[in-house]
C-alpha atoms as a PDB file:
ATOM      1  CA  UNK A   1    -100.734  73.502 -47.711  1.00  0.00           C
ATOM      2  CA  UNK A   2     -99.959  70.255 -47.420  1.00  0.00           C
ATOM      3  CA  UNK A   3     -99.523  69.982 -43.569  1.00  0.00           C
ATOM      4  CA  UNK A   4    -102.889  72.451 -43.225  1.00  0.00           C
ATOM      5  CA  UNK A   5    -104.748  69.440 -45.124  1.00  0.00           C
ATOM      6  CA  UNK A   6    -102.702  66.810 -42.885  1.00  0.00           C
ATOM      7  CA  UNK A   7    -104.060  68.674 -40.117  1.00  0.00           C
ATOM      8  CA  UNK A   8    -108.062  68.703 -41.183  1.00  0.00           C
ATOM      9  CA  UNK A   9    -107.701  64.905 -41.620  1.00  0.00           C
ATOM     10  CA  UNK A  10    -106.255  63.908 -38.413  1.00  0.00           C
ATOM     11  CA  UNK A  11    -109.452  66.701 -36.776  1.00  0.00           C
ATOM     12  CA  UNK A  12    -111.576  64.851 -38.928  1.00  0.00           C
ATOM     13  CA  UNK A  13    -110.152  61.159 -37.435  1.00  0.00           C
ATOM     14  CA  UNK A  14    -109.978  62.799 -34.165  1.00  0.00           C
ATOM     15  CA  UNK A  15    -113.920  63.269 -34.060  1.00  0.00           C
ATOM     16  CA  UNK A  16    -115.380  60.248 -35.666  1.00  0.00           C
ATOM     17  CA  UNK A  17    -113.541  58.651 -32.879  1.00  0.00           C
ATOM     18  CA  UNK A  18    -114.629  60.665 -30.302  1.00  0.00           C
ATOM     19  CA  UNK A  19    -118.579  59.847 -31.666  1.00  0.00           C
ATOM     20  CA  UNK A  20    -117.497  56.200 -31.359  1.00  0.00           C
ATOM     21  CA  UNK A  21    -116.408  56.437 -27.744  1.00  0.00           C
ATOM     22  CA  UNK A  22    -119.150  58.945 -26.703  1.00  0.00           C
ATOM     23  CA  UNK A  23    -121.959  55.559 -28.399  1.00  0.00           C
ATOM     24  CA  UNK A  24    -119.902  53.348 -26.658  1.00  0.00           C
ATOM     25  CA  UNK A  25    -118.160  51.251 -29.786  1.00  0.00           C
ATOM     26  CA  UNK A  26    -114.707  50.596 -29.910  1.00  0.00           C
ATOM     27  CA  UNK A  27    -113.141  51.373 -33.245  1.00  0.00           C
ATOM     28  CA  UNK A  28    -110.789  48.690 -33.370  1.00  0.00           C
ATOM     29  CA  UNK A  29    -113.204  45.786 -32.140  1.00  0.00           C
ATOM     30  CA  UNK A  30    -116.401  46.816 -34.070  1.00  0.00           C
ATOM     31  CA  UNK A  31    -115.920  44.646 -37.114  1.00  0.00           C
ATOM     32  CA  UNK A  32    -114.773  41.663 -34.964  1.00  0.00           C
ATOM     33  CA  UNK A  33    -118.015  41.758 -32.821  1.00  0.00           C
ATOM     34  CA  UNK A  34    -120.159  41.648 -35.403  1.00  0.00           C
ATOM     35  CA  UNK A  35    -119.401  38.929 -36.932  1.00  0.00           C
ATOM     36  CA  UNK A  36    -119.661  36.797 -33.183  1.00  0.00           C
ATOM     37  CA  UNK A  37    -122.697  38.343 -32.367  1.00  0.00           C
ATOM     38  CA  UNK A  38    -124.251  37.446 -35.811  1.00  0.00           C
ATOM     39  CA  UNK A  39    -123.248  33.571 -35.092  1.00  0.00           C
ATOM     40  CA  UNK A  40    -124.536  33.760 -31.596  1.00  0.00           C
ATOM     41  CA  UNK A  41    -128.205  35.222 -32.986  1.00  0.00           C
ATOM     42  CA  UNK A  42    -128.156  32.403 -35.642  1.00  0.00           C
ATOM     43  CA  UNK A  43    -127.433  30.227 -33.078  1.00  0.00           C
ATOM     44  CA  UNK A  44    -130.011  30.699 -30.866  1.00  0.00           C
ATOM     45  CA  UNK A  45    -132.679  31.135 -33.844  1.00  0.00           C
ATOM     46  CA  UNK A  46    -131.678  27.626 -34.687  1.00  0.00           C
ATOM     47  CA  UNK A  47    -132.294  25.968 -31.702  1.00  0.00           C
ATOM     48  CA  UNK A  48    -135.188  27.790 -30.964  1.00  0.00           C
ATOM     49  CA  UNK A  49    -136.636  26.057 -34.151  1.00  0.00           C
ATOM     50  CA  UNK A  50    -135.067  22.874 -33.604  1.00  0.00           C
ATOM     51  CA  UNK A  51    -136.492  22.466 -30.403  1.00  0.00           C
ATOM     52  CA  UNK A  52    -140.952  24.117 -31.246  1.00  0.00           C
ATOM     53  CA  UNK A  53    -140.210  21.678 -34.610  1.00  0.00           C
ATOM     54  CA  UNK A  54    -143.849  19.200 -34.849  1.00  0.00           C
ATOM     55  CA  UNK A  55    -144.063  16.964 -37.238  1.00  0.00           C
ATOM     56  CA  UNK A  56    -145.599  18.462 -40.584  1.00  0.00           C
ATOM     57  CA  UNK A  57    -149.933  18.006 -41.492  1.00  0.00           C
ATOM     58  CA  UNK A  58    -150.455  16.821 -37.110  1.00  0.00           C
ATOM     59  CA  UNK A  59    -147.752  13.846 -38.023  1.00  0.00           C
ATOM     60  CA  UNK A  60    -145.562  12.655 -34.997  1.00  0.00           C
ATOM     61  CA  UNK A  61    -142.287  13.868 -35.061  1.00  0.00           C
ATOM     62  CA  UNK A  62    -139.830  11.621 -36.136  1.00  0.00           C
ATOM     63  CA  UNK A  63    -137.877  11.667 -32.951  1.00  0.00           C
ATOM     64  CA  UNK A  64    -140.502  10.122 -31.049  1.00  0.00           C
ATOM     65  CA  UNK A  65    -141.565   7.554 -34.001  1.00  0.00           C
ATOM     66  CA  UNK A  66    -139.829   3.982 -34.084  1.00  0.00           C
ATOM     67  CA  UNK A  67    -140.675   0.714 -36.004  1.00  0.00           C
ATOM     68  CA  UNK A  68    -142.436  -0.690 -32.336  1.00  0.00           C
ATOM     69  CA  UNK A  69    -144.074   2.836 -31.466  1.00  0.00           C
ATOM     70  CA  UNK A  70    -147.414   1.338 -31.447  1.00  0.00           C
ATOM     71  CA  UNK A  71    -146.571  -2.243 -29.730  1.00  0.00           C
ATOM     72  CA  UNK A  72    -148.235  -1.066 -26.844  1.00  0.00           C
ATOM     73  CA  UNK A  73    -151.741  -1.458 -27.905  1.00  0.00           C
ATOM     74  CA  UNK A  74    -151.244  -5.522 -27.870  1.00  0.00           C
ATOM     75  CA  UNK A  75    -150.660  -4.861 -24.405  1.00  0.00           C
ATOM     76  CA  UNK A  76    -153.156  -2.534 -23.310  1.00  0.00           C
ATOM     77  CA  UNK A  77    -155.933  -4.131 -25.291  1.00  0.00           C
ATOM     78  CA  UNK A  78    -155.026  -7.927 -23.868  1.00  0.00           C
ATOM     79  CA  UNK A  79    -154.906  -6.121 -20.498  1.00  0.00           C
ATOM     80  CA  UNK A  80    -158.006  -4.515 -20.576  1.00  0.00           C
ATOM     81  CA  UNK A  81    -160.295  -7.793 -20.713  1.00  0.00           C
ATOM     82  CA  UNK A  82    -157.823 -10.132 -18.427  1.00  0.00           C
ATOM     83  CA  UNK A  83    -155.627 -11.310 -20.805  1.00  0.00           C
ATOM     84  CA  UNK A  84    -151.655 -11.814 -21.233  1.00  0.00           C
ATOM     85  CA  UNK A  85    -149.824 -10.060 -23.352  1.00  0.00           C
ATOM     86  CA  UNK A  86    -147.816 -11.806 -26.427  1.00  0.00           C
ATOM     87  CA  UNK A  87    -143.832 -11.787 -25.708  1.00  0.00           C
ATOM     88  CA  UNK A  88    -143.251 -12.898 -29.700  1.00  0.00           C
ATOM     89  CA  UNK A  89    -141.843 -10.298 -31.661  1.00  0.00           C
ATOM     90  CA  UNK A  90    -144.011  -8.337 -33.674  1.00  0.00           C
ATOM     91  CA  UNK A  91    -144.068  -9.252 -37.657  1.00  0.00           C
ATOM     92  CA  UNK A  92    -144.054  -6.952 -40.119  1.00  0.00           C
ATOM     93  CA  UNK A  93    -147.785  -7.149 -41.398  1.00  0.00           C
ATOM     94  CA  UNK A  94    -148.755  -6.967 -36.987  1.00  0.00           C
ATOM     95  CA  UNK A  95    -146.436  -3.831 -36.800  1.00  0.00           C
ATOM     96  CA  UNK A  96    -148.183  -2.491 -40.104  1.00  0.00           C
ATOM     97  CA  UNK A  97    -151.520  -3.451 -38.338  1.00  0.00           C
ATOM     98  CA  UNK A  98    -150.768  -1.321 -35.292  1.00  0.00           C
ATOM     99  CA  UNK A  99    -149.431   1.276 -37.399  1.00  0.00           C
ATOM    100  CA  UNK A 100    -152.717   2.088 -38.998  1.00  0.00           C
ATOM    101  CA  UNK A 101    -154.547   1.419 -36.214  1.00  0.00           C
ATOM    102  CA  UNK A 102    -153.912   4.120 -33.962  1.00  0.00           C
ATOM    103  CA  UNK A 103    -154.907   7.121 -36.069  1.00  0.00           C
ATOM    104  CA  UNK A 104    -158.140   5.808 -36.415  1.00  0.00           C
ATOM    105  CA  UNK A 105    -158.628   4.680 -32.688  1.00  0.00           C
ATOM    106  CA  UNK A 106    -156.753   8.479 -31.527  1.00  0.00           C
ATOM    107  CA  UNK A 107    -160.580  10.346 -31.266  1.00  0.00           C
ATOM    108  CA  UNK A 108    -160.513  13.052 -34.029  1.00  0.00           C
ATOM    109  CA  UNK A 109    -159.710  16.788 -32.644  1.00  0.00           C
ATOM    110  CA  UNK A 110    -157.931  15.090 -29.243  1.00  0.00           C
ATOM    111  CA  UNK A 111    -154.994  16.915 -29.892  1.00  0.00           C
ATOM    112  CA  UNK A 112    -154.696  20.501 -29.338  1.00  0.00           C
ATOM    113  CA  UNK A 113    -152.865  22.655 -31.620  1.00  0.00           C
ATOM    114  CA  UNK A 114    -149.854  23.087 -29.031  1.00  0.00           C
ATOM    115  CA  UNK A 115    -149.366  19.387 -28.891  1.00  0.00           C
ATOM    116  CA  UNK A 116    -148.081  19.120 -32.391  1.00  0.00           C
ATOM    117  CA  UNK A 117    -145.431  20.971 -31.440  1.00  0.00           C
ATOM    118  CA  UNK A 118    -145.006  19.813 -27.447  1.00  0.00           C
ATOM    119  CA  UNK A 119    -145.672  15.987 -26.845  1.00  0.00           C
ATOM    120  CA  UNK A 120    -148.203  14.740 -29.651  1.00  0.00           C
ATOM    121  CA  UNK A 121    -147.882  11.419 -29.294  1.00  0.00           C
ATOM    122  CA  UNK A 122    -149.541   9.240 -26.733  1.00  0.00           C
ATOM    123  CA  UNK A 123    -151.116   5.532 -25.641  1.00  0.00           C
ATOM    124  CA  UNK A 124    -155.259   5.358 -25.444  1.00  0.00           C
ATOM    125  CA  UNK A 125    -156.714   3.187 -23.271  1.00  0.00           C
ATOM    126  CA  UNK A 126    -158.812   0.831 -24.284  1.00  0.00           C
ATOM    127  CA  UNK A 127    -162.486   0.882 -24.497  1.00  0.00           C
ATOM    128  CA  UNK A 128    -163.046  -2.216 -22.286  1.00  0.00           C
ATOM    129  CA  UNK A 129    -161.469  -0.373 -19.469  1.00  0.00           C
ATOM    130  CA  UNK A 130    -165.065   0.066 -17.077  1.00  0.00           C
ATOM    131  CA  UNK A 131    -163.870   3.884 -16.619  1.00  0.00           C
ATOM    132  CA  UNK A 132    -164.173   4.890 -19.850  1.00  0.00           C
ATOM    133  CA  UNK A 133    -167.334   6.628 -21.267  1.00  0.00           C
ATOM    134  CA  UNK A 134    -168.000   7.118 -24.759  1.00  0.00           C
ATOM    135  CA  UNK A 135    -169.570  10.506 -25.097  1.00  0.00           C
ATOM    136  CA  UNK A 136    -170.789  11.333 -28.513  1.00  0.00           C
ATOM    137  CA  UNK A 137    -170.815  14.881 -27.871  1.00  0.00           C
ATOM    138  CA  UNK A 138    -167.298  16.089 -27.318  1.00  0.00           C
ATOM    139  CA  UNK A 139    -166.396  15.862 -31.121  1.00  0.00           C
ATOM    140  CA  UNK A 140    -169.260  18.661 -31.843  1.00  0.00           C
ATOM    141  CA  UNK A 141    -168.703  20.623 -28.709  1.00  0.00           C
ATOM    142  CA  UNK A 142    -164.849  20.970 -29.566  1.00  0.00           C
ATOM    143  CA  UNK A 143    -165.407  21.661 -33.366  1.00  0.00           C
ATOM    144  CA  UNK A 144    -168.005  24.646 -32.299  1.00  0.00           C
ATOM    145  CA  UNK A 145    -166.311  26.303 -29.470  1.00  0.00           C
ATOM    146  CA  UNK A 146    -162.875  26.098 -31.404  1.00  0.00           C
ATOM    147  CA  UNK A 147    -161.969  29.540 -32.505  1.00  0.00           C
ATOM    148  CA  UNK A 148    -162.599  29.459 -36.565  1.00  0.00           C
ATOM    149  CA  UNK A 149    -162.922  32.361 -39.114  1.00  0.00           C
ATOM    150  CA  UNK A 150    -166.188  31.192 -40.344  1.00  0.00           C
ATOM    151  CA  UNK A 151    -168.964  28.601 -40.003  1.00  0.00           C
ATOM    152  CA  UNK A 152    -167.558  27.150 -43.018  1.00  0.00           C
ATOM    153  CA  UNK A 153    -164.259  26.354 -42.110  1.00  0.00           C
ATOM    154  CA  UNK A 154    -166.187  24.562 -39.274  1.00  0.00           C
ATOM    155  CA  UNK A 155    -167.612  22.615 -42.052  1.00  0.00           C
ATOM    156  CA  UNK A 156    -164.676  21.776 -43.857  1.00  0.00           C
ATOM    157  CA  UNK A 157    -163.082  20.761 -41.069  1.00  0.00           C
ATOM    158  CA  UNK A 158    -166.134  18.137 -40.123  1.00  0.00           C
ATOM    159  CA  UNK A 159    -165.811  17.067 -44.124  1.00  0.00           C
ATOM    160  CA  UNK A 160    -161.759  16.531 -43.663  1.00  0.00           C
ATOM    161  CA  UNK A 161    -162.018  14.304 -40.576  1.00  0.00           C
ATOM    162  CA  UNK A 162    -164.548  12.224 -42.118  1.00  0.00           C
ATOM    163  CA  UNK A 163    -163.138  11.845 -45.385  1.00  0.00           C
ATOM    164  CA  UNK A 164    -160.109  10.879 -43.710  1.00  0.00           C
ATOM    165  CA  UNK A 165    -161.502   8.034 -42.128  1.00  0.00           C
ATOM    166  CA  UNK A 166    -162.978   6.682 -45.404  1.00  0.00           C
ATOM    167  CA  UNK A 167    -158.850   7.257 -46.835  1.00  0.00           C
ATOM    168  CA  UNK A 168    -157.609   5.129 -43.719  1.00  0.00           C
ATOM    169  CA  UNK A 169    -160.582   2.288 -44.375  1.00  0.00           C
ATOM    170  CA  UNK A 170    -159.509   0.212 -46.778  1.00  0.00           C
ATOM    171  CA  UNK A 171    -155.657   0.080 -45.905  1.00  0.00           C
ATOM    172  CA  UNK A 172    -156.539  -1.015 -42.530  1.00  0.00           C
ATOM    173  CA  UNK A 173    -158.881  -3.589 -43.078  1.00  0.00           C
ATOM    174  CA  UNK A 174    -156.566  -5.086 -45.608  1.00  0.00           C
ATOM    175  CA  UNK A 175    -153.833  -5.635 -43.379  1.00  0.00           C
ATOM    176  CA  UNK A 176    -156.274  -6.925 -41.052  1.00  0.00           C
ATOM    177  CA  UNK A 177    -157.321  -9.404 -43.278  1.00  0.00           C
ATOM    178  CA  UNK A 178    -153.926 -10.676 -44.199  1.00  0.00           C
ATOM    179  CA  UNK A 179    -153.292 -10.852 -40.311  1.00  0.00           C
ATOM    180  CA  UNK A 180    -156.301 -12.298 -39.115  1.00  0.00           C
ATOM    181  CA  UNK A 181    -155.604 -15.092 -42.377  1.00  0.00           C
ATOM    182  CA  UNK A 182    -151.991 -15.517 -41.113  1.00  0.00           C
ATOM    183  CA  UNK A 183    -153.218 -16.300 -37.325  1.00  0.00           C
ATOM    184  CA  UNK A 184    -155.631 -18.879 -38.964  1.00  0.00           C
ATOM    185  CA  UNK A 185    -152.778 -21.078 -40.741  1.00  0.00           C
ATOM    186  CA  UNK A 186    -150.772 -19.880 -37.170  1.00  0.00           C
ATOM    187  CA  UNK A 187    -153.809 -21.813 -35.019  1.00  0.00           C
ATOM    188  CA  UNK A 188    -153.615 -24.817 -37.628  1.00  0.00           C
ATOM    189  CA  UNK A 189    -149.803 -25.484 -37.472  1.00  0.00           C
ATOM    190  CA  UNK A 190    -149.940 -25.367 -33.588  1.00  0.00           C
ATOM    191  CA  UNK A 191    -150.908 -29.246 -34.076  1.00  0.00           C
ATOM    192  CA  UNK A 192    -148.234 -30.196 -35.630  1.00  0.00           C
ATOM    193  CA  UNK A 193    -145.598 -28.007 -34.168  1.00  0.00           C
ATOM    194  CA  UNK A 194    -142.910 -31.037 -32.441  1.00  0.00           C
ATOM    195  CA  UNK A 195    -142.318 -30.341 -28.913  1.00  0.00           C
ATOM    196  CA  UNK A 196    -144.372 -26.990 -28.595  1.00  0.00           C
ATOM    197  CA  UNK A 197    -143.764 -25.344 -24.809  1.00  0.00           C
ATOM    198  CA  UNK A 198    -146.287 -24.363 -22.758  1.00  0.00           C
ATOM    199  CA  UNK A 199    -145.404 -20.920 -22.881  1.00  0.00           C
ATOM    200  CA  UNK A 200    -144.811 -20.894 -26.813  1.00  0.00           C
ATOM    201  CA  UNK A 201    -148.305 -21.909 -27.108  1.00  0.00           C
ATOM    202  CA  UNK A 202    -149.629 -19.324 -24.631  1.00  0.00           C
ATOM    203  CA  UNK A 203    -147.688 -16.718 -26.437  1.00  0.00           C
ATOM    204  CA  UNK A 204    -149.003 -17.338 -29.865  1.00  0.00           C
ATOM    205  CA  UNK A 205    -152.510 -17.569 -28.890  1.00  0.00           C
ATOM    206  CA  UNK A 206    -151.653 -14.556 -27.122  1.00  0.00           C
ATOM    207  CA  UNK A 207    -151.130 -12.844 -30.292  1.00  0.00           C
ATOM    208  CA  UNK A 208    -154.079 -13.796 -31.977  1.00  0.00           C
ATOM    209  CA  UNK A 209    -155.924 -12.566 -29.494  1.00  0.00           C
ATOM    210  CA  UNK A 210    -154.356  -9.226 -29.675  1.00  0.00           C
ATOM    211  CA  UNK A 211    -154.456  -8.727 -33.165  1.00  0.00           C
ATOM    212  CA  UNK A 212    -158.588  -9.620 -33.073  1.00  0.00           C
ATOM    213  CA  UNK A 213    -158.736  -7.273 -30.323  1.00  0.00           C
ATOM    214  CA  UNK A 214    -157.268  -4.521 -32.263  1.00  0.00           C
ATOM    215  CA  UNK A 215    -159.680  -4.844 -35.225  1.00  0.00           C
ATOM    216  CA  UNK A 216    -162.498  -4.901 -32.792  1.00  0.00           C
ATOM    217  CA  UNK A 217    -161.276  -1.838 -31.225  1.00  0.00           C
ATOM    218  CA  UNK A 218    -160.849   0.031 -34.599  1.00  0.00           C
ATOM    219  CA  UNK A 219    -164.218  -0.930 -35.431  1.00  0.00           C
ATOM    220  CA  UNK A 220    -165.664   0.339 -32.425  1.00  0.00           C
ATOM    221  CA  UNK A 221    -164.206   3.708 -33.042  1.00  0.00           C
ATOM    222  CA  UNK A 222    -165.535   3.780 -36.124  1.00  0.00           C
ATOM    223  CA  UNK A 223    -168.728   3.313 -35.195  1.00  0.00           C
ATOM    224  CA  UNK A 224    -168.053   6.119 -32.366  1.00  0.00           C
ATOM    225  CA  UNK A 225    -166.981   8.579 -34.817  1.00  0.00           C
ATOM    226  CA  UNK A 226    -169.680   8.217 -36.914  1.00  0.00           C
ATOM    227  CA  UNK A 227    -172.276   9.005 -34.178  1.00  0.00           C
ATOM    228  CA  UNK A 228    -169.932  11.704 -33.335  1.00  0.00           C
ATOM    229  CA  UNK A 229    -170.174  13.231 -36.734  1.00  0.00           C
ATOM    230  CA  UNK A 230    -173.771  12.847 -37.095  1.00  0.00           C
ATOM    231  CA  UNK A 231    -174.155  14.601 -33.538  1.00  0.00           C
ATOM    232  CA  UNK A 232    -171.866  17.731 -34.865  1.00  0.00           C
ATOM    233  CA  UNK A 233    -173.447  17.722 -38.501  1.00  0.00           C
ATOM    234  CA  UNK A 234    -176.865  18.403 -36.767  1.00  0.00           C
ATOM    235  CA  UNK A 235    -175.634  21.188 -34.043  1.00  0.00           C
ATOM    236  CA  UNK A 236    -173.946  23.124 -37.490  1.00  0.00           C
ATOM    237  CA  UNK A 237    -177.110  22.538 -39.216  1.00  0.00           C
ATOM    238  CA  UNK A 238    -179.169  24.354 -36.302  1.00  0.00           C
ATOM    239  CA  UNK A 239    -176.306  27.171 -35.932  1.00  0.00           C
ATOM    240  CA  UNK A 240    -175.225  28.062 -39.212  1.00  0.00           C
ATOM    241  CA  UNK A 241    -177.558  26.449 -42.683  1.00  0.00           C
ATOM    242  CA  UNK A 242    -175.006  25.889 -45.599  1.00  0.00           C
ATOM    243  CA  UNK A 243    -175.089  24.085 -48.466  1.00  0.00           C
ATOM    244  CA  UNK A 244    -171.766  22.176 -47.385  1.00  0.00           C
ATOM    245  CA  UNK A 245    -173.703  20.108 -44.989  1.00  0.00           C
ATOM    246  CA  UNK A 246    -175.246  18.105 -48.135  1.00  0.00           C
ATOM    247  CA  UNK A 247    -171.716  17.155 -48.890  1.00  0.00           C
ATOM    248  CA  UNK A 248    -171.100  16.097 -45.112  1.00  0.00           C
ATOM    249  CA  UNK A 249    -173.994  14.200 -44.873  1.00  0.00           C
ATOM    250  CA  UNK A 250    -173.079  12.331 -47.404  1.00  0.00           C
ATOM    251  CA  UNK A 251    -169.647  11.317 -46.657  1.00  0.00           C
ATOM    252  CA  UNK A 252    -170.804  10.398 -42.647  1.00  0.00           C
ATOM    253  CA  UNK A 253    -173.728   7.620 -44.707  1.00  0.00           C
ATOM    254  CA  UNK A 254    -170.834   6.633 -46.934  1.00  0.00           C
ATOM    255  CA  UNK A 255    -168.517   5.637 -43.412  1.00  0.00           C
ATOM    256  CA  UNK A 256    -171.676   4.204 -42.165  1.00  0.00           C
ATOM    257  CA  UNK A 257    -172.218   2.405 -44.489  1.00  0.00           C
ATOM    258  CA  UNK A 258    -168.461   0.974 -44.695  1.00  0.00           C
ATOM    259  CA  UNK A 259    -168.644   0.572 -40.718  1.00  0.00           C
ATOM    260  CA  UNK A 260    -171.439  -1.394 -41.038  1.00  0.00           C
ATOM    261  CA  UNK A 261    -170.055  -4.071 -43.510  1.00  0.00           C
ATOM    262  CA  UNK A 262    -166.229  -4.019 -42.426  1.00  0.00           C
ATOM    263  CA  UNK A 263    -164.254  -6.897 -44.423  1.00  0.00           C
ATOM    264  CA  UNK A 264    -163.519  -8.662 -41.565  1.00  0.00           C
ATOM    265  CA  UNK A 265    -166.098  -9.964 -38.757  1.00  0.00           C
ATOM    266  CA  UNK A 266    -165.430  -8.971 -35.439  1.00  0.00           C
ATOM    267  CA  UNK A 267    -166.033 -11.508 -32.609  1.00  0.00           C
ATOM    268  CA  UNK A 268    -167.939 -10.353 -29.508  1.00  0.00           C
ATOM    269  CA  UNK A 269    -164.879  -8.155 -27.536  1.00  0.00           C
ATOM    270  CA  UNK A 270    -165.076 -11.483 -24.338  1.00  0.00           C
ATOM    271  CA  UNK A 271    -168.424 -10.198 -23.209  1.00  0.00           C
ATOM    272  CA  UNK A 272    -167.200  -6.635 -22.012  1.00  0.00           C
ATOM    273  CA  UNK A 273    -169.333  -3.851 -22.936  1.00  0.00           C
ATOM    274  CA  UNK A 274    -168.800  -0.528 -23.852  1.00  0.00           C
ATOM    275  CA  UNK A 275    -170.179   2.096 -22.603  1.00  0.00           C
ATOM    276  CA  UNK A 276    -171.790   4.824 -24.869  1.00  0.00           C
ATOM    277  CA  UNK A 277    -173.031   8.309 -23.376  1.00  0.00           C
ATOM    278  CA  UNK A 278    -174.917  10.967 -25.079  1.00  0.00           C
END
């Protein structure tokens, strides 16, 4: 009896091999592959992520942000109208400047969904460069022929970039008043500054110039986006009546209203106009 059942068992072994061989899996080697191909799959998945990660709510990603990210408007404003660049350092209330500067000069709904994921981040030109052309009608156009579940996402959406704006407001302008105030005791001591070069003089007033070019250009935006709003609020109101256009309305007069009366006074931007279209 005993070698009959000896014999069933090794029939038994002999075909559950055979079943292995005929699926093409190795007995011996099946629970090491696993385990490597698990790792590889992991692997991959990993990377994959790593690499389509954006930074979270539209932020830049914070491999592409450093503490002089935005430095390059000082430069691209001053060159714009004909002026020098500053080679000082930045401080830390112009760097804070610059920092809040650029999500209110980037034009609302520039960046399409891919980029936060791909390349979000990127320099504006200036608005005193003579090729650019202000048209108030591209915010609208892109919030109405983007793909949206309802009309009222649409307006929510409209709501959300505005009431942004009125967030960013007041933090801006009070850096900018601290830095304008700073530049003001910076023009005073130039006097008695002993044995001031040339260039350290050309440098500093440099940077004043800058950072009053970079409040002008905020407030110019400003004043773009809210005849960008208006221009979208009206196109919903003709496409698709709702009772959330009271509460957009309402939040575009109170940005108007704060555009109109910024904190600081902007000098005229060295008799260079912009152009407006639409």
């Amino acid at each position: 009896m005993a070698i009959v059942g000896q014999s069933r068992a090794q029939r038994r072994g002999a075909v559950v091999v055979a079943a292995d061989i005929r699926l093409g899996v190795m007995p011996e080697t099946t629970p090491q592959i696993r385990p490597i191909v698990s790792v590889v799959l992991l692997a991959l998945l990993g990377a994959t992520l790593g690499a389509c990660s954006g930074g979270d709510f539209g932020r830049t990603r914070a491999d592409m942000r450093s503490d002089d990210m935005h430095r390059w408007l000082g430069a691209e404003v001053t060159s714009s109208v004909g002026l020098r660049a500053s080679q000082f350092q930045l401080t830390d209330e112009e760097r804070q400047l610059r920092d809040l500067a650029y999500p209110m000069i980037e034009p609302p709904l520039s960046r399409p969904a891919w980029k936060s994921v791909f390349g979000d981040y990127k320099p504006l030109p200036s608005p005193w460069r003579q090729q650019i052309v202000f048209d108030r009608t591209m915010y609208g156009r892109t919030l109405i022929d983007e793909p949206h579940r309802s009309h009222s996402s649409r307006y929510a959406q409209l709501i959300e970039d505005v009431r942004n704006d009125i967030t960013r407001f007041e933090p801006f302008f009070a850096s900018a008043i601290r830095v304008i105030d700073l530049d003001r005791k910076r023009n005073a001591s130039m006097a008695r500054v002993s044995d001031l070069s040339p260039r350290e003089r050309d440098d500093a007033v440099a940077r004043m110039q800058e950072n009053s070019l970079i409040v002008q250009w905020v407030q110019q935006c400003l004043e773009q986006r809210v005849s960008s709003y208006r221009w979208a609020l009206e196109r919903l109101v003709i496409q698709a009546p709702d009772g959330m256009a009271a509460d957009a309305d309402r939040l575009i007069g109170e940005l108007a209203a704060q555009t109109a009366n910024p904190p600081v006074a902007a000098q005229p931007p060295y008799g260079r106009a912009v152009v407006v279209k639409g």
